[in-house]
Protein backbone atom coordinates (compact mmCIF):
# COMPACT_ATOMS: atom_id res chain seq x y z
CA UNK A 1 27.53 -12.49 36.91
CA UNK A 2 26.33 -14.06 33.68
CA UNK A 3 27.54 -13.71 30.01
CA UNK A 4 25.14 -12.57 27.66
CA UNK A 5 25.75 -14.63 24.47
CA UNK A 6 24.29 -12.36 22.19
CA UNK A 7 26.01 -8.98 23.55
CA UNK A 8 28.88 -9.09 20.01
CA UNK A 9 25.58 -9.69 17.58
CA UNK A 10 23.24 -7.29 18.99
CA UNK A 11 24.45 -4.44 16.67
CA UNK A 12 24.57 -6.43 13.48
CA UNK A 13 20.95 -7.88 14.38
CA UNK A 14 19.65 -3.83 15.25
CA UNK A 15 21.02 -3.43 11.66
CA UNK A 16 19.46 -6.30 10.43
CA UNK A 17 15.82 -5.84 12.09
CA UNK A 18 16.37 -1.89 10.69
CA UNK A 19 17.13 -2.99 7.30
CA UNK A 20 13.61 -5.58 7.11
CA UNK A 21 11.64 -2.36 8.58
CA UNK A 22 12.66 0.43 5.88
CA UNK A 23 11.92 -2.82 3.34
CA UNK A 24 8.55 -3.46 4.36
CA UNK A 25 8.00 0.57 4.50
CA UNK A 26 9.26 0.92 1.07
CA UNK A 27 7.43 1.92 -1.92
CA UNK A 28 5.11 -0.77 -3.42
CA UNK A 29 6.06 -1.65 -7.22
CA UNK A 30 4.26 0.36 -9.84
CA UNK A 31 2.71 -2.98 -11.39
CA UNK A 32 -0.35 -3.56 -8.72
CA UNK A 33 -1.65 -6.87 -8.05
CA UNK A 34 -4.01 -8.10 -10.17
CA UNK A 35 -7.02 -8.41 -7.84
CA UNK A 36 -6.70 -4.93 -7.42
CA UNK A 37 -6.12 -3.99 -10.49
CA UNK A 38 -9.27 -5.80 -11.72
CA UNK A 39 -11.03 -3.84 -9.13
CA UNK A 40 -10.27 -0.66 -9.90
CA UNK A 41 -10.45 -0.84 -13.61
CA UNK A 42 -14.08 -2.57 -13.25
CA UNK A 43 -14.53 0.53 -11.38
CA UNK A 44 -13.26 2.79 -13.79
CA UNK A 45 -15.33 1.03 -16.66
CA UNK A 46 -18.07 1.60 -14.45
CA UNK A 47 -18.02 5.03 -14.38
CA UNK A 48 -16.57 5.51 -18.05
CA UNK A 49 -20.45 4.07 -18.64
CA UNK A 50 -22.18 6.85 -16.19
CA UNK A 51 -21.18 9.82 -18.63
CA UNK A 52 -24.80 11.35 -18.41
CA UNK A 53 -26.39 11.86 -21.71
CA UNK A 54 -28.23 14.84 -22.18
CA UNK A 55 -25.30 16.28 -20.15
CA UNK A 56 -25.88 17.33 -16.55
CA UNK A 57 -23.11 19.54 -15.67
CA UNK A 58 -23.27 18.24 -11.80
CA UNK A 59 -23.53 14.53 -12.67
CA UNK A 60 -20.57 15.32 -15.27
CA UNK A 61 -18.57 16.50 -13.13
CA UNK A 62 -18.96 13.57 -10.31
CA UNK A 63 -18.66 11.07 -12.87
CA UNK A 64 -15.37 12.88 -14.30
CA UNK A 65 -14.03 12.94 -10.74
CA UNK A 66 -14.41 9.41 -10.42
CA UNK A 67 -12.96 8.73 -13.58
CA UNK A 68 -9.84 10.63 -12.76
CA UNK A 69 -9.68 8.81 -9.47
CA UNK A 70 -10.13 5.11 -10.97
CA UNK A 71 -8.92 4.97 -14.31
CA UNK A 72 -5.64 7.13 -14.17
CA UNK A 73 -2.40 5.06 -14.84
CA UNK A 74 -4.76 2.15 -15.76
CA UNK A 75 -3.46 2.11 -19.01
CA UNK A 76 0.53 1.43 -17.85
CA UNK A 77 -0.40 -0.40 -15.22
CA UNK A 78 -2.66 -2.82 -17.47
CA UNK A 79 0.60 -2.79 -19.47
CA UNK A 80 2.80 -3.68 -16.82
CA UNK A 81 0.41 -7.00 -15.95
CA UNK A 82 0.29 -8.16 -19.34
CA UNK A 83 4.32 -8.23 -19.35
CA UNK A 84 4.17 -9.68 -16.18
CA UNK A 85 1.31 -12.32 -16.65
CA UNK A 86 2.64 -13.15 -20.34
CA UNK A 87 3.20 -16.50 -19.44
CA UNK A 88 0.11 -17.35 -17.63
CA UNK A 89 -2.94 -18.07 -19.87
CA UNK A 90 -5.05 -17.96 -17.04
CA UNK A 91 -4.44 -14.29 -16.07
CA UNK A 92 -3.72 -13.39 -20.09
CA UNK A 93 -7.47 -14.28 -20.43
CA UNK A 94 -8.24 -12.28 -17.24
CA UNK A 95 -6.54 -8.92 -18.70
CA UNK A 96 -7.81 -10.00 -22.27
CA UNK A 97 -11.36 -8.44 -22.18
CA UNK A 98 -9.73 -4.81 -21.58
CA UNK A 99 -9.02 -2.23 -23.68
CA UNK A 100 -5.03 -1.11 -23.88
CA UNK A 101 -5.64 3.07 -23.95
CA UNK A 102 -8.56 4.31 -22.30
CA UNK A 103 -6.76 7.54 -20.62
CA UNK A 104 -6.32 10.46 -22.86
């Protein structure tokens, strides 16, 4: 008959391995990173310039669509990365070129 080593530890190391799952499940932090956020908000920009002009109410309403999808929370989350960054000159130049309030 042998002797399992690990029988005492097994519940502490279930908790453990239960704890590191609901962490990694958790909710990511409102500040994205900042390759994404450049992403999207070159996106958004994007389609901030597609507002059609003599106004096409189909076009308008694609372009609006897209607008709502890429640039909302743009604003707090550009926010959030300049707090962040603050100390980095290299991403402060990055996040320089954007505007602070482009959301209504």
């Amino acid at each position: 008959m042998a002797i399992d080593a690990m029988s005492p530890w097994r519940p502490a190391l279930a908790g453990v391995a239960t704890a590191l799952l609901l962490a990694a499940c958790a909710t990511p932090p409102a500040t994205p990173d900042l390759a994404t956020f450049l992403e999207r908000r070159a996106t958004c920009d994007h389609f901030r310039g597609e507002i059609p002009d003599p106004p096409d109410p189909q076009r308008l309403r694609e372009v609006m669509e897209q607008i709502e999808a890429y640039c909302k929370g743009s604003d707090a989350q550009l926010a959030a990365l300049r707090q962040r960054y603050r100390d980095d000159p290299v991403v402060s130049k990055q996040l320089a070129p954007f505007e602070d309030r482009i959301e209504p």
